[in-house]
Protein backbone atom coordinates (compact mmCIF):
# COMPACT_ATOMS: atom_id res chain seq x y z
CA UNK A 1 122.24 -71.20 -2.75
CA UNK A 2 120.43 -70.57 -6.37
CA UNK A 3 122.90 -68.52 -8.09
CA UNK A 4 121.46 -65.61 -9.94
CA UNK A 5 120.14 -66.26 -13.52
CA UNK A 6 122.01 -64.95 -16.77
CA UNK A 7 121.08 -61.79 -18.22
CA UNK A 8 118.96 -62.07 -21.69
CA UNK A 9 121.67 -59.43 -22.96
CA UNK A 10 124.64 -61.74 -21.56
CA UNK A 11 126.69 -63.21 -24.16
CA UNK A 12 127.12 -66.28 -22.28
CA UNK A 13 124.20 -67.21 -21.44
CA UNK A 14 76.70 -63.67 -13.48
CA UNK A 15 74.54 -65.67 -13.67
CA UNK A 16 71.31 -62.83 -12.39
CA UNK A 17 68.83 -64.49 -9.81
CA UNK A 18 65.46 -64.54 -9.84
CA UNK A 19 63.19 -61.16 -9.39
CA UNK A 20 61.81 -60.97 -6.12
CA UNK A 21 57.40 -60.95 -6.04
CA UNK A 22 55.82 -58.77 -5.89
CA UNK A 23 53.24 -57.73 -3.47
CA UNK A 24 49.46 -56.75 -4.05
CA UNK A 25 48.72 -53.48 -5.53
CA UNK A 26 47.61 -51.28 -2.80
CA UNK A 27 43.88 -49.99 -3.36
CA UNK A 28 43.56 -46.13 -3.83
CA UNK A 29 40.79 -44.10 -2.27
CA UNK A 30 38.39 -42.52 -5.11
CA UNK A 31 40.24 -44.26 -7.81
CA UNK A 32 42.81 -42.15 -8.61
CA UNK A 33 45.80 -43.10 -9.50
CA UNK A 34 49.00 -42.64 -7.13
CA UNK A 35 51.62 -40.19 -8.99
CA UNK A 36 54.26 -42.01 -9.94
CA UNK A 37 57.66 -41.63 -7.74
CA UNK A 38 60.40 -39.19 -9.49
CA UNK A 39 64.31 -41.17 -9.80
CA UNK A 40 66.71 -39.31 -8.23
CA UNK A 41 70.00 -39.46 -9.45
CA UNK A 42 72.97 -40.77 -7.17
CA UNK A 43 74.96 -37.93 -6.40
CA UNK A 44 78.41 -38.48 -7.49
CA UNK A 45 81.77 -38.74 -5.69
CA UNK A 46 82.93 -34.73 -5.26
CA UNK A 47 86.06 -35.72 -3.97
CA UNK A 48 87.55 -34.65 -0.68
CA UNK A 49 86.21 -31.25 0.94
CA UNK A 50 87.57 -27.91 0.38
CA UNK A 51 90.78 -27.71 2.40
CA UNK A 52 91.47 -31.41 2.45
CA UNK A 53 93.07 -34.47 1.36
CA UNK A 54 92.27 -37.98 1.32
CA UNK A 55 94.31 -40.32 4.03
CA UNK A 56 96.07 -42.51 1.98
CA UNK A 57 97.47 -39.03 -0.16
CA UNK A 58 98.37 -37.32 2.32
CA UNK A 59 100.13 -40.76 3.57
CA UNK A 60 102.01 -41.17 0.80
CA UNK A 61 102.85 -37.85 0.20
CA UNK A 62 104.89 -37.59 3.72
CA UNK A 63 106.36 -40.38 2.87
CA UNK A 64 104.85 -42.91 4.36
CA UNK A 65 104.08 -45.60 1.80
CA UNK A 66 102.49 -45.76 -1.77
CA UNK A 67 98.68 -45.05 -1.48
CA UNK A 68 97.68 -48.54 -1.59
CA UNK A 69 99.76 -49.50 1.36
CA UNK A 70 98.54 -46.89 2.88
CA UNK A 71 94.85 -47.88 2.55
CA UNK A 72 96.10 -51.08 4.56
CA UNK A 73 97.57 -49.20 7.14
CA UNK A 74 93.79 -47.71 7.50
CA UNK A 75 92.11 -50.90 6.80
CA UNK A 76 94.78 -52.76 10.25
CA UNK A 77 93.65 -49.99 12.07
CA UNK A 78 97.45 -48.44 12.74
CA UNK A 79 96.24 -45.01 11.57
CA UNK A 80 94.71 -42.47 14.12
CA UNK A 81 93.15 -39.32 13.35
CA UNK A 82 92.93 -36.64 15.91
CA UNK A 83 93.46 -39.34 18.79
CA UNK A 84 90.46 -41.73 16.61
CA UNK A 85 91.26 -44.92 14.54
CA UNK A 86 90.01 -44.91 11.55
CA UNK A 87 89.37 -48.11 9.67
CA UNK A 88 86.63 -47.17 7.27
CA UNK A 89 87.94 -45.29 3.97
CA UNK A 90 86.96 -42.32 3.12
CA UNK A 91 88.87 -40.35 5.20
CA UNK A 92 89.70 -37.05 5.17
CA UNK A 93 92.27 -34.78 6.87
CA UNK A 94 93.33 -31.23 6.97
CA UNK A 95 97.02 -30.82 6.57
CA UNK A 96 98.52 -28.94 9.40
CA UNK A 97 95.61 -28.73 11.14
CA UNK A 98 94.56 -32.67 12.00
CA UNK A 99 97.05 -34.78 14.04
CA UNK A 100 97.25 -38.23 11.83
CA UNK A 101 99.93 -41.26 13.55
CA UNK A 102 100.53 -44.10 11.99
CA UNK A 103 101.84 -46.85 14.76
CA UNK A 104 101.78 -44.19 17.40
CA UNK A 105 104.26 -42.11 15.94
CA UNK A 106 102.85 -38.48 14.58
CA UNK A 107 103.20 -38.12 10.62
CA UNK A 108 104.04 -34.31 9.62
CA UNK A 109 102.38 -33.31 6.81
CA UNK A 110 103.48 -33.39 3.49
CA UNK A 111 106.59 -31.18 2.13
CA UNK A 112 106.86 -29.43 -1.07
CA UNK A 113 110.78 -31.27 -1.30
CA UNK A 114 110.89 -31.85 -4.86
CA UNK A 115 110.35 -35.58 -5.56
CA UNK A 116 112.80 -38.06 -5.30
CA UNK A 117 113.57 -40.81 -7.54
CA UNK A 118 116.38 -43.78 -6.76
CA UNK A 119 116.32 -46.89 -8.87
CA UNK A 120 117.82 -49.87 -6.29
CA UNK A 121 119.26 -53.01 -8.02
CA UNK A 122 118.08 -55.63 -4.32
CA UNK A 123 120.12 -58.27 -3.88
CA UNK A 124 118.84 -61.58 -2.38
CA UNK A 125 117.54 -61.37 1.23
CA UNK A 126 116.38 -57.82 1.23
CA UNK A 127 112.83 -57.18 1.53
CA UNK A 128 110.72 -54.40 0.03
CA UNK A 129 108.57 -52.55 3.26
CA UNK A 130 109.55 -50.10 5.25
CA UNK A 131 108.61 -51.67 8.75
CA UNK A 132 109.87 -55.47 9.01
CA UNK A 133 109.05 -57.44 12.28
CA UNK A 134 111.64 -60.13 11.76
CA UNK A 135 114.44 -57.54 11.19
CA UNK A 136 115.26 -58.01 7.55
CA UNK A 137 117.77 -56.04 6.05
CA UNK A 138 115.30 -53.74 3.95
CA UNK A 139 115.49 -52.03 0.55
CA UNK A 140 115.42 -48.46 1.81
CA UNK A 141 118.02 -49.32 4.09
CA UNK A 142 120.42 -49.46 1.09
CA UNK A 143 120.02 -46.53 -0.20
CA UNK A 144 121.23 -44.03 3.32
CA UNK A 145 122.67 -41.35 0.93
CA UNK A 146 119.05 -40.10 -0.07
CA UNK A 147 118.44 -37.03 1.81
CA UNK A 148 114.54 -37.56 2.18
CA UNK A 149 112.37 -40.56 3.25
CA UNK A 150 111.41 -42.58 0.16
CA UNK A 151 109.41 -45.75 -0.05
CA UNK A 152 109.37 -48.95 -2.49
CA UNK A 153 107.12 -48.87 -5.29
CA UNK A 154 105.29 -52.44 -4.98
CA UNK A 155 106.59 -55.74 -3.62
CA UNK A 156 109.68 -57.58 -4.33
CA UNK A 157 109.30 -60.89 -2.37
CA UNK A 158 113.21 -61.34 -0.31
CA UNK A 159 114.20 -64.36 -2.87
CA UNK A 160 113.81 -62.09 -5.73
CA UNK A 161 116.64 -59.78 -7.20
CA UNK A 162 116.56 -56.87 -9.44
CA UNK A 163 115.35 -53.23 -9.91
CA UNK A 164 112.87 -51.54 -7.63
CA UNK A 165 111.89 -47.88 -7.07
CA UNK A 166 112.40 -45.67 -4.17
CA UNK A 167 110.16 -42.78 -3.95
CA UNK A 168 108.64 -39.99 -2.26
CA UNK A 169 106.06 -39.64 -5.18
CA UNK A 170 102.88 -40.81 -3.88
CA UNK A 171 100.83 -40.50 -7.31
CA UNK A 172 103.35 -41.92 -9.78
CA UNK A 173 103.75 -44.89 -6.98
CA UNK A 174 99.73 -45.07 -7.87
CA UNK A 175 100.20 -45.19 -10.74
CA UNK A 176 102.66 -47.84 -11.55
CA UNK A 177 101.10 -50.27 -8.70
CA UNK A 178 97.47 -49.48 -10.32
CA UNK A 179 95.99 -52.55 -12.21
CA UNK A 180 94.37 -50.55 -14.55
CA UNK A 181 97.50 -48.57 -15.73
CA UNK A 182 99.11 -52.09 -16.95
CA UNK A 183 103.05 -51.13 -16.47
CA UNK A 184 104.44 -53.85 -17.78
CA UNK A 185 107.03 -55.49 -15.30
CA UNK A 186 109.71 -57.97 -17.08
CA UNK A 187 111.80 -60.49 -15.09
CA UNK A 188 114.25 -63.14 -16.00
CA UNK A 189 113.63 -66.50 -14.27
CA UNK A 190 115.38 -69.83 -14.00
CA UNK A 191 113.14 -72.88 -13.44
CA UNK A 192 113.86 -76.61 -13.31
CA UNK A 193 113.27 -78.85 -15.72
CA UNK A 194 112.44 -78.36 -19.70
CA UNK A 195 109.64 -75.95 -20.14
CA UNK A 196 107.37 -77.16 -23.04
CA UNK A 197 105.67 -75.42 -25.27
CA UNK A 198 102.08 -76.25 -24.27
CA UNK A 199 102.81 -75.01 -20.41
CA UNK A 200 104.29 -71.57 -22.45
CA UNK A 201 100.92 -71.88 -23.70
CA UNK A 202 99.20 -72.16 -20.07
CA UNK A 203 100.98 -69.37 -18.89
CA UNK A 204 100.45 -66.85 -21.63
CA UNK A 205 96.48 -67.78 -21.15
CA UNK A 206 96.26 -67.76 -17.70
CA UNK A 207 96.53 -70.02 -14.64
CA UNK A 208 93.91 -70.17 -11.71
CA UNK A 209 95.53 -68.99 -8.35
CA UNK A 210 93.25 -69.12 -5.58
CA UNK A 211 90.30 -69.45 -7.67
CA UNK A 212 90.83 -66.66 -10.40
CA UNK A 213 92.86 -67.10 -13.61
CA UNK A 214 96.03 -64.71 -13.72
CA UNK A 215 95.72 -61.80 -16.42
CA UNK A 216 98.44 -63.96 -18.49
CA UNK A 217 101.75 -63.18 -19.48
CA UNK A 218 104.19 -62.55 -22.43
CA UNK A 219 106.39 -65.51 -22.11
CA UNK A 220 109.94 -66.07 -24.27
CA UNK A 221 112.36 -68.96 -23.80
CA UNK A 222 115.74 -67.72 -23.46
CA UNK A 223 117.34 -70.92 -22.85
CA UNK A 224 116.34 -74.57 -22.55
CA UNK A 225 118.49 -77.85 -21.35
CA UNK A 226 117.32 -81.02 -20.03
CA UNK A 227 117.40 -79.50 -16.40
CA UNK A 228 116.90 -76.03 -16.99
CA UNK A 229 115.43 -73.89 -18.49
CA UNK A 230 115.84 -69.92 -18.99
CA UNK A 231 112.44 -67.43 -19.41
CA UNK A 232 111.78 -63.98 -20.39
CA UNK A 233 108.30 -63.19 -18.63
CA UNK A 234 106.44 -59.81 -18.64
CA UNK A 235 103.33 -59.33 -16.22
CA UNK A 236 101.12 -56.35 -15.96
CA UNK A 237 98.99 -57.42 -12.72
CA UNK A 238 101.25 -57.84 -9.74
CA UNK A 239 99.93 -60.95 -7.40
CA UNK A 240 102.04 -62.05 -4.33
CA UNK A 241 104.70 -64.27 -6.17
CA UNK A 242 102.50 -64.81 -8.85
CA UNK A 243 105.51 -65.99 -11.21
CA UNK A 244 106.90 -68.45 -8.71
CA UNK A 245 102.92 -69.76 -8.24
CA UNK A 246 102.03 -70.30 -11.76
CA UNK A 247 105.43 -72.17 -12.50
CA UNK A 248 104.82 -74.47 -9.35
CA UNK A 249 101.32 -75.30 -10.73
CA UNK A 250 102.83 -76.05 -13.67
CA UNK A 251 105.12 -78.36 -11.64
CA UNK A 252 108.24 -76.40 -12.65
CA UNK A 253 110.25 -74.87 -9.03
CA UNK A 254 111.85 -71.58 -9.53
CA UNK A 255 115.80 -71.54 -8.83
CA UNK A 256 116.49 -67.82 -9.30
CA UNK A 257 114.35 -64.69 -10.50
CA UNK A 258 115.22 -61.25 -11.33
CA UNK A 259 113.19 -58.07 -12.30
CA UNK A 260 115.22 -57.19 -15.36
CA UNK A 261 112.68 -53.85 -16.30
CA UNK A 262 109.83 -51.89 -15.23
CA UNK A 263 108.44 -50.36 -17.94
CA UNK A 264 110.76 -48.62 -19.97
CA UNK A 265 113.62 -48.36 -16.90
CA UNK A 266 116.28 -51.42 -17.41
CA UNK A 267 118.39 -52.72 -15.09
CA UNK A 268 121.27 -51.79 -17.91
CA UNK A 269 124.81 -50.97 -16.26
CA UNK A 270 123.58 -50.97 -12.34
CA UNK A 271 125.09 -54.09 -10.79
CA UNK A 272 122.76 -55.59 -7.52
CA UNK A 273 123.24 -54.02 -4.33
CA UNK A 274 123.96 -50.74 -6.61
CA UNK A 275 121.53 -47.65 -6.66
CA UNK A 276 121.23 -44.45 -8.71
CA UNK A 277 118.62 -41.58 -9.66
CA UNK A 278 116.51 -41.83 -12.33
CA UNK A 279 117.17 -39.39 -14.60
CA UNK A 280 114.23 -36.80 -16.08
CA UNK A 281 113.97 -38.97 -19.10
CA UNK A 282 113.05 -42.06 -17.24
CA UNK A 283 110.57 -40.39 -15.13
CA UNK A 284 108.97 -38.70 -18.03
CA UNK A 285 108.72 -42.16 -19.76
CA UNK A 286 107.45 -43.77 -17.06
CA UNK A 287 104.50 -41.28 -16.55
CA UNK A 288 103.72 -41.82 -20.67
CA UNK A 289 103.87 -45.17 -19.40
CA UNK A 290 101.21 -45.45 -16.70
CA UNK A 291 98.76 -42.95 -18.50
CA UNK A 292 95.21 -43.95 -18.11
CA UNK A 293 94.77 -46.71 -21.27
């Protein structure tokens, strides 16, 4: 079994087509000339309708999931609106008045609880959803003391360790999983083999995963043997294992990995398996963190 990796703070170690032709000029009668047609402008997004709130919100708000798993929950076709699935987004619902399930269980619209915030150190093994076919131990399983339902806050693949958020904050969820909010994520992984400098160089560029090169990444060796070798990495875009993917491009297998921050929230003095609230600093920091850049 890979054996967790050392703490850095340990002291032991387009291309546009072509225009389409066109047709003859159509002949006018008398020789006047046809008035010209007037551009309307594309009327813009108003946002939901008075007395409503988009799917995916009102989702996340009861606790659900973040918004973006959410939208996937629409997009399977699990969600069903007044006896209706709904696929297409947008979608909008009247709290209290529409009947939304989710699986074929009925969601009750959102509380005015005051949010909940519980930063989980997972261990090995424990996934980050709340519904798990297999019947993985789960993240939000670790934490039964919170009185309230909570969800993770993005993914943390099962042979990952470190911090995670539980929540019942739909928008700051948003906001951290957002791409365009760039919260920086920072993990401490173990790989095999002697990194060298010009694959540091490859990763803080950007590698091509399934076509499209990765955002790149701050990259810092911690340690380096013959055999190993120990890296600081911070990402801002979150692809599915897309730490473990660029290293095994680069021909280097991941032994362990741990998320060592999210933004400005450390895994300082929690030990894994451990939980505890965030306090009102860390949430405050975290929303100057994931304002719009």
């Amino acid at each position: 079994m890979a054996r967790e990796p050392a703490h850095p703070l340990d002291k032991s170690f387009k291309k546009k087509g072509p225009s389409p032709k066109k047709g003859p000029k159509r002949p006018t009668s008398g020789g006047a000339k046809r008035p010209k047609r007037r551009r309307t402008a594309k009327k813009a997004d108003s946002g939901p309708p008075e007395g409503t709130v988009r799917i995916q919100k009102f989702l996340a708000g009861a606790g659900i999931d973040s918004r973006r798993a959410c939208e996937d929950l629409v997009a399977e076709g699990r969600v069903r609106v007044n006896g209706r699935v709904v696929q297409a987004l947008p979608v909008f619902v009247k709290p209290g008045a529409d009947r939304v399930e989710v699986d074929g269980v009925a969601v009750r619209p959102p509380k005015t609880a005051e949010p909940v915030y519980v930063l989980l150190n997972k261990p090995k093994g424990v996934v980050c959803t709340n519904k798990d076919p297999a019947g993985r131990p789960r993240a939000i399983d670790l934490v039964p003391d919170v009185p309230t339902r909570v969800f993770p806050v993005g993914r943390l693949d099962a042979d990952s360790t470190g911090i995670i958020l539980l929540t019942n904050d739909g928008d700051l969820a948003n906001r951290m999983t957002h791409p365009r909010y760039g919260l920086t994520k920072t993990y401490v992984v173990e790989v095999d083999g002697a990194v060298a400098g010009d694959d540091i160089e490859k990763i803080k560029k950007g590698v091509y995963l399934d076509g499209k090169r990765t955002g790149g990444a701050a990259v810092k060796v911690l340690r380096r043997h013959a055999t190993r070798t120990l890296l600081e990495v911070k990402l801002k875009e979150g692809r599915n294992r897309e730490i473990r993917r660029m290293l095994a491009r680069l021909n280097h297998k991941v032994r362990a990995l741990r998320r060592t921050a999210i933004g400005p929230v450390t895994d300082r003095g929690i030990k894994t398996g451990n939980h505890r609230p965030l306090t009102p600093k860390e949430v405050a920091a975290l929303r100057r963190a994931t304002r719009p850049q």
